[in-house]
N, C-alpha and C. Protein backbone atom coordinates (compact mmCIF):
# COMPACT_ATOMS: atom_id res chain seq x y z
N UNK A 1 -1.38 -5.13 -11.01
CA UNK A 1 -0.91 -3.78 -11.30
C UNK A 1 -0.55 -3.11 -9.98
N UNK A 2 0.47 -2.74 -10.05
CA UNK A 2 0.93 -1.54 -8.98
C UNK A 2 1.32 -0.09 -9.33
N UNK A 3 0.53 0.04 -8.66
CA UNK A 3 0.68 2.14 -8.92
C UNK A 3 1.18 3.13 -7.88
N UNK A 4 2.38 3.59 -8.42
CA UNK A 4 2.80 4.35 -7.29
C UNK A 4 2.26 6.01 -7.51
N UNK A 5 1.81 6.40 -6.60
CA UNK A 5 2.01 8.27 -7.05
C UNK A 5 2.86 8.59 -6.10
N UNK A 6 3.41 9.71 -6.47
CA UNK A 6 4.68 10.71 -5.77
C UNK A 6 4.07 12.11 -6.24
N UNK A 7 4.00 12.52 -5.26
CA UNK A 7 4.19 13.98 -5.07
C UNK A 7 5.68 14.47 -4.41
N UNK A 8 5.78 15.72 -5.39
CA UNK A 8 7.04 16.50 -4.97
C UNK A 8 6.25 18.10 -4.30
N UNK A 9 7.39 18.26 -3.28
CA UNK A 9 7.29 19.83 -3.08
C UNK A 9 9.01 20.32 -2.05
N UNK A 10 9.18 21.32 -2.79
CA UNK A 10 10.50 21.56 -2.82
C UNK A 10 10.79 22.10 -1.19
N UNK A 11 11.82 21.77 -0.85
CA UNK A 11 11.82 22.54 0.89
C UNK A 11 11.97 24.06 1.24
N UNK A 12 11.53 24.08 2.55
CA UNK A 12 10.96 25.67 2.58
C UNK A 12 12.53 26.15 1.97
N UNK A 13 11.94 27.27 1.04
CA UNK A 13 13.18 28.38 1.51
C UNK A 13 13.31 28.17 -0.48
N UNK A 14 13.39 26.71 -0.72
CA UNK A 14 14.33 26.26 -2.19
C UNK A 14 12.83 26.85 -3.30
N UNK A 15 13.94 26.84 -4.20
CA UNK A 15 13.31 26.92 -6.06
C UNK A 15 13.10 25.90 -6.09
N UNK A 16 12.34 25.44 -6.34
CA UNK A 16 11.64 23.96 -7.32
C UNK A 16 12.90 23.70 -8.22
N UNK A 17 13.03 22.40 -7.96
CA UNK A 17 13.99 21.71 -9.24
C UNK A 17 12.96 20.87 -9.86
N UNK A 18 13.21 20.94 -11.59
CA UNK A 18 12.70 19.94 -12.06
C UNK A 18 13.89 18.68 -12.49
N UNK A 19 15.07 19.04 -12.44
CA UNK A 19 15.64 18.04 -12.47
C UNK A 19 16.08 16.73 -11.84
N UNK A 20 15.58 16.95 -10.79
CA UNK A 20 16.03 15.98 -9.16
C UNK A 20 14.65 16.92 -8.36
N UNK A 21 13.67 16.35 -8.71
CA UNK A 21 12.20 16.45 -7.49
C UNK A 21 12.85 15.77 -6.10
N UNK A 22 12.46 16.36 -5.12
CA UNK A 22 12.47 15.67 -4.25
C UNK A 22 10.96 15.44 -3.66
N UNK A 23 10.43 13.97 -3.22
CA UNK A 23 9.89 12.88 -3.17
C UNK A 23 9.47 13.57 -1.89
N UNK A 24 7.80 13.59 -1.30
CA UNK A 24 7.65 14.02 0.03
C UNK A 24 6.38 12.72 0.26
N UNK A 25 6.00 12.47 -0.94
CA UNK A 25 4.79 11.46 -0.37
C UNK A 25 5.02 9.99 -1.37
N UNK A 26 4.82 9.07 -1.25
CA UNK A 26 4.32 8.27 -2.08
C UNK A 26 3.57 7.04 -1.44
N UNK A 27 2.24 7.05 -2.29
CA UNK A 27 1.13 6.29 -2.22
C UNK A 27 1.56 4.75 -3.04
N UNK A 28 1.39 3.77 -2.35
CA UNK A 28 1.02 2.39 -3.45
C UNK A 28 -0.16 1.94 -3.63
N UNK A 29 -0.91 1.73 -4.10
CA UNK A 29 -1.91 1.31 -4.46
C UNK A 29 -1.80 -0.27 -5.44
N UNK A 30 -2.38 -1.38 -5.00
CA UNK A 30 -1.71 -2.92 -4.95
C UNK A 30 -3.32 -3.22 -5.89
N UNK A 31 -3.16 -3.44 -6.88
CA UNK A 31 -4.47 -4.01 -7.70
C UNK A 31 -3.94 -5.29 -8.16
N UNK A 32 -4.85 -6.54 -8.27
CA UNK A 32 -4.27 -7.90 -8.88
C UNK A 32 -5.58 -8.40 -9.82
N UNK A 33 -4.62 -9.28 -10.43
CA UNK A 33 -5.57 -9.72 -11.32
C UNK A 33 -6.64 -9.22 -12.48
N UNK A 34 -6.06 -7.87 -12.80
CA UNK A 34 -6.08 -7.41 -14.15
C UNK A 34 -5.17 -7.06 -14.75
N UNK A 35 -5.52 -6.75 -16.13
CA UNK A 35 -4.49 -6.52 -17.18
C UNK A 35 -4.37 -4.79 -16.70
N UNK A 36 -3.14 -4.26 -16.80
CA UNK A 36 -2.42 -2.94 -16.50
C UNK A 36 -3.60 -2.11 -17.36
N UNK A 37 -3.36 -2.53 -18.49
CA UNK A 37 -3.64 -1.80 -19.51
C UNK A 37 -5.16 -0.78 -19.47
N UNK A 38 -6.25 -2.53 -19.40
CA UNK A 38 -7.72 -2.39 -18.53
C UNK A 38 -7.50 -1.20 -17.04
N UNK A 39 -6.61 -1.44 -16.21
CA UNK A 39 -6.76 -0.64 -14.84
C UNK A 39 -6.68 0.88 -15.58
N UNK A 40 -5.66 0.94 -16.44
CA UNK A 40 -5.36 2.07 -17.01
C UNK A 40 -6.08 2.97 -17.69
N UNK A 41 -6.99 2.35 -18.20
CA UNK A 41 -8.49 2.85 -18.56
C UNK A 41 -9.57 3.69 -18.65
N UNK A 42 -9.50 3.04 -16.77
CA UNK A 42 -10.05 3.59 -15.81
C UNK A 42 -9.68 5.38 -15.53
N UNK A 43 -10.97 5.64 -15.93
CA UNK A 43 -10.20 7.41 -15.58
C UNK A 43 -9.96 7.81 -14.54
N UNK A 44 -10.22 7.73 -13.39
CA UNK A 44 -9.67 8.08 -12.14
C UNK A 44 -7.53 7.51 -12.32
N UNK A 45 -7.67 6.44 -12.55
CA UNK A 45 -6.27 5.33 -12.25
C UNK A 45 -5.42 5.70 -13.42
N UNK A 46 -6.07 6.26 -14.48
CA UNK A 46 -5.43 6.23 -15.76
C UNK A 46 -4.64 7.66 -14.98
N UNK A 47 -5.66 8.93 -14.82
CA UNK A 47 -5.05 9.66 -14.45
C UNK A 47 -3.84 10.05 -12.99
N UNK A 48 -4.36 8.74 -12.08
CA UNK A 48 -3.34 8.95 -11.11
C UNK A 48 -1.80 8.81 -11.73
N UNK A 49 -2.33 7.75 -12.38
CA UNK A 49 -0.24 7.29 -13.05
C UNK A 49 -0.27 7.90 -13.85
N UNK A 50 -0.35 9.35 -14.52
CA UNK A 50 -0.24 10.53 -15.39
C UNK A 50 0.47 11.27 -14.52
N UNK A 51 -0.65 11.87 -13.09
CA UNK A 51 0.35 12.90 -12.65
C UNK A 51 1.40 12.34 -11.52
N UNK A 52 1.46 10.80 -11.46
CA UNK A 52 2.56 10.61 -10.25
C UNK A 52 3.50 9.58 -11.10
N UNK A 53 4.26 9.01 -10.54
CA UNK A 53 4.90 8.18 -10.97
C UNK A 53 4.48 6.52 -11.10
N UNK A 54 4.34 5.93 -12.91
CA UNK A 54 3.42 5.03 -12.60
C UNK A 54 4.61 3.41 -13.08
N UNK A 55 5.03 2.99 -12.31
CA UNK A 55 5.72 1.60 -11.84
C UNK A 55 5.06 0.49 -12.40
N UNK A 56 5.59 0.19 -13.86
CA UNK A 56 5.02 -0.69 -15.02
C UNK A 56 5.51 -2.12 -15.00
N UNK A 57 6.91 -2.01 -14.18
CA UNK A 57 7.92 -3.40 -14.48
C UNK A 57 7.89 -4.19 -13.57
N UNK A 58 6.22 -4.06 -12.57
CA UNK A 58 6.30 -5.25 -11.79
C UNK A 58 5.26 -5.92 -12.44
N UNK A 59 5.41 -7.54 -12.06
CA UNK A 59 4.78 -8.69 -12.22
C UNK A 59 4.45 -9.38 -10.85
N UNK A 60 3.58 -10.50 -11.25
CA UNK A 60 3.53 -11.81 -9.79
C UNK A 60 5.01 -12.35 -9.81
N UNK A 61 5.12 -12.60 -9.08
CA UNK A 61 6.18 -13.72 -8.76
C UNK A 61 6.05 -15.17 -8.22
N UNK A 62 4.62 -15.37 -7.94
CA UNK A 62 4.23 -16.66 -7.54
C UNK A 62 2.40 -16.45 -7.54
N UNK A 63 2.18 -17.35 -7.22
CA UNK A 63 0.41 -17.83 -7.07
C UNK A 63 0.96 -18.76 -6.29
N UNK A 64 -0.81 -18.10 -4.82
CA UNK A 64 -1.37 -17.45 -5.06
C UNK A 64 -1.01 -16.11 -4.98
N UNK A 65 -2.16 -15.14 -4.52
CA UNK A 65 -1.64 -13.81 -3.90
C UNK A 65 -0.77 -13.61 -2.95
N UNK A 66 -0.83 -14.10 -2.09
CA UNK A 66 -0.16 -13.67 -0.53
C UNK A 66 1.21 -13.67 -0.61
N UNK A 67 2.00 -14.56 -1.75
CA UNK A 67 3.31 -14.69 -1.55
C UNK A 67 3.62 -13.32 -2.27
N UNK A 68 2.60 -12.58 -3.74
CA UNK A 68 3.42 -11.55 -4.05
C UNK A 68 3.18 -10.68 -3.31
N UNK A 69 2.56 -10.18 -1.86
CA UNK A 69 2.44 -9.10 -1.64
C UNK A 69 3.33 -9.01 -0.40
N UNK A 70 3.72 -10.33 -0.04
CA UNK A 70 4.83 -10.60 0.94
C UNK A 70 6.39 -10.11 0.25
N UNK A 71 5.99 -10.54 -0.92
CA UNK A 71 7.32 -9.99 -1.93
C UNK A 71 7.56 -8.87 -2.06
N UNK A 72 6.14 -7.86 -2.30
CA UNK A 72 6.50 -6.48 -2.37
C UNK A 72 7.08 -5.93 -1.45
N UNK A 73 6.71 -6.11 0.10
CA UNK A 73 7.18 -5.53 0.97
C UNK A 73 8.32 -6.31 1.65
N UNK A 74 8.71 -7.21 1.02
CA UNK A 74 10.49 -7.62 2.13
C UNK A 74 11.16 -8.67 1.27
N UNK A 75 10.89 -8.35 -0.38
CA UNK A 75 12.07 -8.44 -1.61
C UNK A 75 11.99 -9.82 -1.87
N UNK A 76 11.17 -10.39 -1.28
CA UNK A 76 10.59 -12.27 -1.74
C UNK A 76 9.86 -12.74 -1.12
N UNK A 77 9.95 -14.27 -1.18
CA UNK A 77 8.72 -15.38 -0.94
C UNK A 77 9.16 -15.74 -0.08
N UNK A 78 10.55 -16.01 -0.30
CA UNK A 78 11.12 -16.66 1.13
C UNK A 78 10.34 -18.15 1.70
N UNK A 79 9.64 -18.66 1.17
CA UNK A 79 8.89 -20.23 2.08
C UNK A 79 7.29 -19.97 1.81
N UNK A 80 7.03 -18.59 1.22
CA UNK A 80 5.57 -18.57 1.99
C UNK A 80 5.01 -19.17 0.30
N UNK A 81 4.41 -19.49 0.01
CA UNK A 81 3.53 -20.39 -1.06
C UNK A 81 2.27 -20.60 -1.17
N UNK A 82 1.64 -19.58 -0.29
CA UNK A 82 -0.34 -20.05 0.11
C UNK A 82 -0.91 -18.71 0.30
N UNK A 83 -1.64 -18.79 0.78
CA UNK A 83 -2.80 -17.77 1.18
C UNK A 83 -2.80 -18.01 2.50
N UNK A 84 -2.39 -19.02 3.13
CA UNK A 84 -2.61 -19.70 4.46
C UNK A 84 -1.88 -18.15 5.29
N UNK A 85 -2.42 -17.49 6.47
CA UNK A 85 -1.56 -16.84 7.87
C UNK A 85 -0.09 -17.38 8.02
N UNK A 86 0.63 -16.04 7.57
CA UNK A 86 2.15 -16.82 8.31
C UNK A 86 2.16 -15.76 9.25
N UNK A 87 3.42 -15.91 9.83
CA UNK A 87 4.05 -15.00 11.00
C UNK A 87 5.68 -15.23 10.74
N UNK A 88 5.69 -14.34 10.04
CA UNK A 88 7.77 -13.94 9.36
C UNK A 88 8.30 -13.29 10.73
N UNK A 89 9.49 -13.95 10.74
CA UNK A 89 10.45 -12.90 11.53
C UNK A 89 11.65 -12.65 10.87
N UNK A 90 11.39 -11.46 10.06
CA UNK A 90 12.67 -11.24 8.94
C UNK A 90 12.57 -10.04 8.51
N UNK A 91 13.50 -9.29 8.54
CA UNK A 91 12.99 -7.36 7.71
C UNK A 91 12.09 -7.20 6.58
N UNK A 92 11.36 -5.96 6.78
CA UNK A 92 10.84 -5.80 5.56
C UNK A 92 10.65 -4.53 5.20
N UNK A 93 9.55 -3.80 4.57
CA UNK A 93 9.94 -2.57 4.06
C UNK A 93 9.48 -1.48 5.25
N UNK A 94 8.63 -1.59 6.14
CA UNK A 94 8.55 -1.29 7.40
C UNK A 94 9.84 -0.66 8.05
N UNK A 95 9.81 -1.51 8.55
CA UNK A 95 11.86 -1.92 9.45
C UNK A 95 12.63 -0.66 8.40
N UNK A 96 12.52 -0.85 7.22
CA UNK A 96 13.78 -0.01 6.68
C UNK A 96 12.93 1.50 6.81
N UNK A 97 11.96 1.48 6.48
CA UNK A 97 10.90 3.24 6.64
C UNK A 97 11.46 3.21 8.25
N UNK A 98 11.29 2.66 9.28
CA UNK A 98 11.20 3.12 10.70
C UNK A 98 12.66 3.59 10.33
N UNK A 99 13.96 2.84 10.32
CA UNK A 99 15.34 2.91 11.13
C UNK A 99 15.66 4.26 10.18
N UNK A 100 15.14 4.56 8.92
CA UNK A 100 15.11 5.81 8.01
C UNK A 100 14.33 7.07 8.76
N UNK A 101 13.47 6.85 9.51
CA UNK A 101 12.53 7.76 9.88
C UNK A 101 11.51 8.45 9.27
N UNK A 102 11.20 7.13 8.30
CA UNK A 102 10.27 7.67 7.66
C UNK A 102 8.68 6.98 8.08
N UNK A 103 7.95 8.08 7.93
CA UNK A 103 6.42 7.73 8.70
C UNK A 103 5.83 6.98 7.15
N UNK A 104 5.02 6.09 7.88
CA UNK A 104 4.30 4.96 7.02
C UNK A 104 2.82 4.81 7.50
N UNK A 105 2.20 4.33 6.55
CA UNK A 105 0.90 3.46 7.10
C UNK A 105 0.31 3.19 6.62
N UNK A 106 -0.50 2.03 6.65
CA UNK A 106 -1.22 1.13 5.89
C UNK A 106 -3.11 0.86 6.07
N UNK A 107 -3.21 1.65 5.09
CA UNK A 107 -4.51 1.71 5.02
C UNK A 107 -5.36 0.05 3.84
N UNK A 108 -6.13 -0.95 4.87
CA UNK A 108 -6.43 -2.37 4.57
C UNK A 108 -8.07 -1.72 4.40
N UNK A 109 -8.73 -1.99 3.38
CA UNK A 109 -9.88 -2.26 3.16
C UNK A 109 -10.93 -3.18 3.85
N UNK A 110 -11.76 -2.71 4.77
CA UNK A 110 -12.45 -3.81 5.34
C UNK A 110 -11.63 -4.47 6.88
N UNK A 111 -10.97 -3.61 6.94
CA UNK A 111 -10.14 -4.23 8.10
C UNK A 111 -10.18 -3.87 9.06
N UNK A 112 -11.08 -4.94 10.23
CA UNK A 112 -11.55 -4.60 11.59
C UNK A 112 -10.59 -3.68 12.95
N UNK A 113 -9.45 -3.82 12.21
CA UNK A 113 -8.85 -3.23 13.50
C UNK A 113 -8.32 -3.57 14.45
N UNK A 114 -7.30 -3.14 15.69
CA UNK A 114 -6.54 -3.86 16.78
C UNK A 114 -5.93 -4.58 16.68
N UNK A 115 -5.37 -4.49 15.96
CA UNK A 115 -4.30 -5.56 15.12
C UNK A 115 -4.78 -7.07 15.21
N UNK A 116 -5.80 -6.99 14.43
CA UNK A 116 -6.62 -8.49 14.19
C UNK A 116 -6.00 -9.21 12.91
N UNK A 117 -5.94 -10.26 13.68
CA UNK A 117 -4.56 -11.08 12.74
C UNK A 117 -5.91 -12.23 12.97
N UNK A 118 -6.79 -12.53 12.79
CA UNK A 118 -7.58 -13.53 11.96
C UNK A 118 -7.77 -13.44 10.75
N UNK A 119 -7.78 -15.03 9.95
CA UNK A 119 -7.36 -15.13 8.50
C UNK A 119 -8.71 -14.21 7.87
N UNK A 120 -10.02 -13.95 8.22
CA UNK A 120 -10.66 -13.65 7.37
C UNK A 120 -11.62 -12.69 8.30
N UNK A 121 -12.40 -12.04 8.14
CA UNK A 121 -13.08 -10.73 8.96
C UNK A 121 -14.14 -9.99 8.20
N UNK A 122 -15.45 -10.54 7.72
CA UNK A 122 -16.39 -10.06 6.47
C UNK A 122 -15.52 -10.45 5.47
N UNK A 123 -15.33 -9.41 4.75
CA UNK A 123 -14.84 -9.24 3.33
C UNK A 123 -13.19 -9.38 3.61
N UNK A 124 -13.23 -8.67 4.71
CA UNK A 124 -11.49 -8.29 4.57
C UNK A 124 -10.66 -10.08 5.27
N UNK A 125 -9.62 -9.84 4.22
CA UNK A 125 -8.84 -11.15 3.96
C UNK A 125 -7.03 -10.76 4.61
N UNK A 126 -6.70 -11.70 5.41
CA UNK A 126 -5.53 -10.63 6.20
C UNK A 126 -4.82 -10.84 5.59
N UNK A 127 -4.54 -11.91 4.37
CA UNK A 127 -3.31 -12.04 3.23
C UNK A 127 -2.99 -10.65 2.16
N UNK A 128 -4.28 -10.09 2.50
CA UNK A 128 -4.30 -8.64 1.63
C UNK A 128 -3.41 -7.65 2.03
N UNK A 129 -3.11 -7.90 3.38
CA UNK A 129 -2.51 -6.99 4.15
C UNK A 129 -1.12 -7.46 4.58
N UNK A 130 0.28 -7.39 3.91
CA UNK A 130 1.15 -7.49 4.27
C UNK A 130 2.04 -7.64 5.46
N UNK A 131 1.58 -5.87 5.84
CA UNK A 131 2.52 -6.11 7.05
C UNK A 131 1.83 -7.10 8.48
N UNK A 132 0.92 -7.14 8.35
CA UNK A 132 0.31 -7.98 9.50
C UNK A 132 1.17 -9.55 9.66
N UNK A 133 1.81 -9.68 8.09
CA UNK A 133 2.39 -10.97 8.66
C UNK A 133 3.85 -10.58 8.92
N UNK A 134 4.43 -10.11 9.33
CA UNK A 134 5.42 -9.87 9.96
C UNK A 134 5.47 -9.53 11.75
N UNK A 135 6.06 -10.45 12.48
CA UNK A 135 6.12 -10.87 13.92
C UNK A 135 6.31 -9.39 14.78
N UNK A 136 7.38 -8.67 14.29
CA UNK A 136 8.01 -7.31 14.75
C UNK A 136 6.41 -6.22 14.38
N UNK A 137 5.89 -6.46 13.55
CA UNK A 137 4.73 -5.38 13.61
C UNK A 137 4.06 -5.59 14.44
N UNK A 138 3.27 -7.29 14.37
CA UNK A 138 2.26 -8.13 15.15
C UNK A 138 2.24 -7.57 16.60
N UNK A 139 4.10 -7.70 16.73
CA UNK A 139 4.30 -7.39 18.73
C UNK A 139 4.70 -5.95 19.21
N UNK A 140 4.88 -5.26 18.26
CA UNK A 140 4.63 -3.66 18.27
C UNK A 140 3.82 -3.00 18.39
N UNK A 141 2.85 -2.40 19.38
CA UNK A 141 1.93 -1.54 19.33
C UNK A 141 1.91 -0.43 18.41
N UNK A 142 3.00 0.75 18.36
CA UNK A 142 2.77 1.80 17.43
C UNK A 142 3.40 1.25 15.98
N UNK A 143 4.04 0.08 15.65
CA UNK A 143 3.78 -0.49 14.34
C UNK A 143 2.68 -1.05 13.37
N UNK A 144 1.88 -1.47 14.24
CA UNK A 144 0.76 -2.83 14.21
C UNK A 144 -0.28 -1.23 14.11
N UNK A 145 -0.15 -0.31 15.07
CA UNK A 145 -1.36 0.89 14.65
C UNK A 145 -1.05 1.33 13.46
N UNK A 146 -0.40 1.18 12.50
CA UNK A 146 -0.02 1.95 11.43
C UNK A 146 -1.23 1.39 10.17
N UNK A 147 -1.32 0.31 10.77
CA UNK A 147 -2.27 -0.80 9.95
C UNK A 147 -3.72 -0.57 10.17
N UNK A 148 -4.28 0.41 9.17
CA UNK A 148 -5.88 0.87 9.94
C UNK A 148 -6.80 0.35 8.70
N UNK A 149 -8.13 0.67 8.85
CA UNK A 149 -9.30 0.54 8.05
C UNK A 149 -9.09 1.83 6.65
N UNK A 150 -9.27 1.31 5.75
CA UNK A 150 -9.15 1.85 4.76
C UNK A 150 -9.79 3.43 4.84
N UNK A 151 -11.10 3.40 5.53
CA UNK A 151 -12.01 4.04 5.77
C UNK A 151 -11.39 5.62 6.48
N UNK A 152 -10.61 5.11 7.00
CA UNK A 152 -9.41 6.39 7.61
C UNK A 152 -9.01 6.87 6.50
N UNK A 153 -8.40 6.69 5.40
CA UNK A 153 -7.67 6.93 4.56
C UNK A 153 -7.98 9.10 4.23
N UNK A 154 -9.70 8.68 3.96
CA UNK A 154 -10.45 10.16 3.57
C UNK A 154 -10.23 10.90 4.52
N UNK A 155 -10.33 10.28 5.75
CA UNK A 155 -10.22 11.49 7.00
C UNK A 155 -9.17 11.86 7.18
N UNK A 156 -8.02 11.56 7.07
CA UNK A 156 -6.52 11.31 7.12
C UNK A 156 -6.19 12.64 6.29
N UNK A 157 -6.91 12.25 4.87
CA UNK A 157 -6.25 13.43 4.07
C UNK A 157 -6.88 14.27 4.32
N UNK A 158 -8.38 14.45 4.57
CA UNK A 158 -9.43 16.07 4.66
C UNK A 158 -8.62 16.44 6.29
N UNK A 159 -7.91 15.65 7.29
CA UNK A 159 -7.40 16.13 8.28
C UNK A 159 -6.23 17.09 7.78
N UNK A 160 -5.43 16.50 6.59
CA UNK A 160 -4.00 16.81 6.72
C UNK A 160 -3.09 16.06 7.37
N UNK A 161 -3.54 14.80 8.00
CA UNK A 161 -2.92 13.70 8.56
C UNK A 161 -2.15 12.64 8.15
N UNK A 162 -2.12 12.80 7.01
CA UNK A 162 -1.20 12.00 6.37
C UNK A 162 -0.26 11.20 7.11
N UNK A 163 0.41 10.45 7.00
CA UNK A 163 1.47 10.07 7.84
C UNK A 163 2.68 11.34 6.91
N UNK A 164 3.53 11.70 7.61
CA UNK A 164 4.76 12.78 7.33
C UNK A 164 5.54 12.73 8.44
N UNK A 165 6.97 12.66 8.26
CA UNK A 165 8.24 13.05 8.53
C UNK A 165 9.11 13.90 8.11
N UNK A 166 10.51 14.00 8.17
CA UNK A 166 10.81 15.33 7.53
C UNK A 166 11.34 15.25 6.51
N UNK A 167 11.21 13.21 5.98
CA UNK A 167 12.03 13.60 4.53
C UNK A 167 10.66 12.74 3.69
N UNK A 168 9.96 11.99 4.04
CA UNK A 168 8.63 11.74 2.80
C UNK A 168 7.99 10.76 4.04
N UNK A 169 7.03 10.40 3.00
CA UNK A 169 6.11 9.19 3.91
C UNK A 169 5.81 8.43 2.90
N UNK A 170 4.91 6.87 3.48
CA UNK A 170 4.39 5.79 2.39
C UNK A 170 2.97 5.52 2.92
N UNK A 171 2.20 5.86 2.04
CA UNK A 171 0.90 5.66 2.10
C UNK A 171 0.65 3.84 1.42
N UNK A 172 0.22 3.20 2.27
CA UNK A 172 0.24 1.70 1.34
C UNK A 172 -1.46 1.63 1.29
N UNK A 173 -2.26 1.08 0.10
CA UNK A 173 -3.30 0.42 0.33
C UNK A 173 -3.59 -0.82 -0.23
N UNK A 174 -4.65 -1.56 0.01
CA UNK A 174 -4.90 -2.48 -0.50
C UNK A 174 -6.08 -2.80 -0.41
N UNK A 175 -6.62 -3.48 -1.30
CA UNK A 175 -7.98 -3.90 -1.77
C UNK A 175 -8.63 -5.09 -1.17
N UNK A 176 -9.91 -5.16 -0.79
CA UNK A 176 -10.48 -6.19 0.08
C UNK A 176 -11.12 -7.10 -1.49
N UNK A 177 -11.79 -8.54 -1.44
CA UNK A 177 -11.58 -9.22 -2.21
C UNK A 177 -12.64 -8.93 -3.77
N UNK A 178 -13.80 -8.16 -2.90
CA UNK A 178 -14.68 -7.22 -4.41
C UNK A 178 -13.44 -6.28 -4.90
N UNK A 179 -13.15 -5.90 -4.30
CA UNK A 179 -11.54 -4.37 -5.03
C UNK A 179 -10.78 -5.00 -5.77
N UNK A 180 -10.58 -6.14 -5.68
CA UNK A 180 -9.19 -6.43 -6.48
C UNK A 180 -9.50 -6.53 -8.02
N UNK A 181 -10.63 -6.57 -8.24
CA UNK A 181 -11.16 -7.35 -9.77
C UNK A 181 -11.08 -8.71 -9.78
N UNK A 182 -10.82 -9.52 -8.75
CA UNK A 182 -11.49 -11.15 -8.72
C UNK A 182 -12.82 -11.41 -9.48
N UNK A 183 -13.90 -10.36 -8.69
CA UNK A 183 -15.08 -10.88 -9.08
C UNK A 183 -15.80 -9.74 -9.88
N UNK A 184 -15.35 -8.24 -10.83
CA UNK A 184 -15.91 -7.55 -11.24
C UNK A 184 -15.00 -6.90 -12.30
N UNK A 185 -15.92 -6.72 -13.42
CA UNK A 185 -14.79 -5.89 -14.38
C UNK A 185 -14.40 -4.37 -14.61
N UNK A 186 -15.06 -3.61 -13.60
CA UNK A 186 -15.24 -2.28 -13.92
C UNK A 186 -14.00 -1.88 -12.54
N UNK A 187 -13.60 -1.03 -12.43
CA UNK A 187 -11.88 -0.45 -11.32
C UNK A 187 -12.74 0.36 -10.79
N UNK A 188 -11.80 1.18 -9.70
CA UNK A 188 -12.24 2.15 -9.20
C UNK A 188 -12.88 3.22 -9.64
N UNK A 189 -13.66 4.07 -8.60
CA UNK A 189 -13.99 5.34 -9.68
C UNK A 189 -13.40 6.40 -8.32
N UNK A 190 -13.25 7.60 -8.80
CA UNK A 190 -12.67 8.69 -7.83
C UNK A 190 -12.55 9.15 -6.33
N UNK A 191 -13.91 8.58 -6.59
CA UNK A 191 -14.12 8.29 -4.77
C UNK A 191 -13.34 7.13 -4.13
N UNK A 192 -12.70 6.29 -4.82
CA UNK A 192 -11.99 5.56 -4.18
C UNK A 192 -10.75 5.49 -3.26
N UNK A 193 -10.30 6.67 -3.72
CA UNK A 193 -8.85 7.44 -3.41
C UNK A 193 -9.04 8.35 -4.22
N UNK A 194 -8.64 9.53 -3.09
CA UNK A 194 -8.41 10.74 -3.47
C UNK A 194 -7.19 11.34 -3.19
N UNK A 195 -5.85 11.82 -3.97
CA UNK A 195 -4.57 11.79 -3.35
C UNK A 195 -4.36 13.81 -3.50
């Protein structure tokens, strides 16, 4: 399941349109291996995709994991087929947010930090985390920082820190390997994300 929320807020000065919102935030939130329906359930999740926009018409595109989340962010598989560490040198959804100017960042569950590109780290699994396999983030300092501990996420928002530019931002997260529903049947509860 993938869940997007969007928040709108109209620019200084304008009337709110409800016909054409314009888009200032959107969050993904990357859940695998349950049924939509089950995530949907969930009252925290049920209600995020109520008040944001909730993105029903994706599927896997391969097993295992790593190839669809390589897919989400740079439009396929392209070779990758495992769980195994790659290192892509090829655009992805990054690259198109930067050359747009739009601020991004990726909040990884369990994820040690400094752009640690080892396959596994406690809990946290670096296949969970997309952009890490891409070469151009890896060798980028203020790309590769975009990629933090989930744990930021709360401080981020009680800061007002969001990532923002002047036309939206992308909040990405992802789930370490208890989060995904691999090994538990019950989803998030509110405290998990708060948007």
């Amino acid at each position: 399941m993938a869940c997007t929320i969007a928040t709108t807020t109209p620019a200084k000065g304008q009337v709110p349109s409800f016909s054409s919102p314009t888009i200032d935030r959107v969050f993904v939130v990357v859940l695998e291996n349950k049924n939509a329906d089950d995530a949907l359930r969930q009252p925290f999740l049920g209600r995020l995709a109520a008040e944001g926009a909730y993105l029903a018409n994706y599927y896997a595109v391969a097993h295992p994991s790593q190839p669809n989340y390589i897919a989400l962010i740079s439009g396929s598989v392209r070779g990758v087929r495992s769980d195994a560490n790659v290192d892509l040198n090829r655009p992805h959804l990054g690259d198109a947010l930067d050359t747009a100017g739009i601020a991004w960042k990726s909040y990884a569950e369990q994820f040690p930090g400094q752009c640690d590109l080892r396959r596994r780290v406690g809990r946290y699994v670096r296949r969970h985390e997309p952009f890490l396999s891409f070469v151009d983030v890896q060798r980028r300092p203020e790309s590769c920082g975009r990629v933090v501990n989930a744990a930021e996420l709360d401080r981020d928002i009680a800061a007002g820190q969001l990532p923002r530019s002047h036309s939206m931002s992308l909040t990405w997260t992802t789930m370490p390997t208890t989060n995904r529903w691999h090994t538990r049947t019950r989803g998030w509860k509110s405290g998990s994300v708060r948007c």
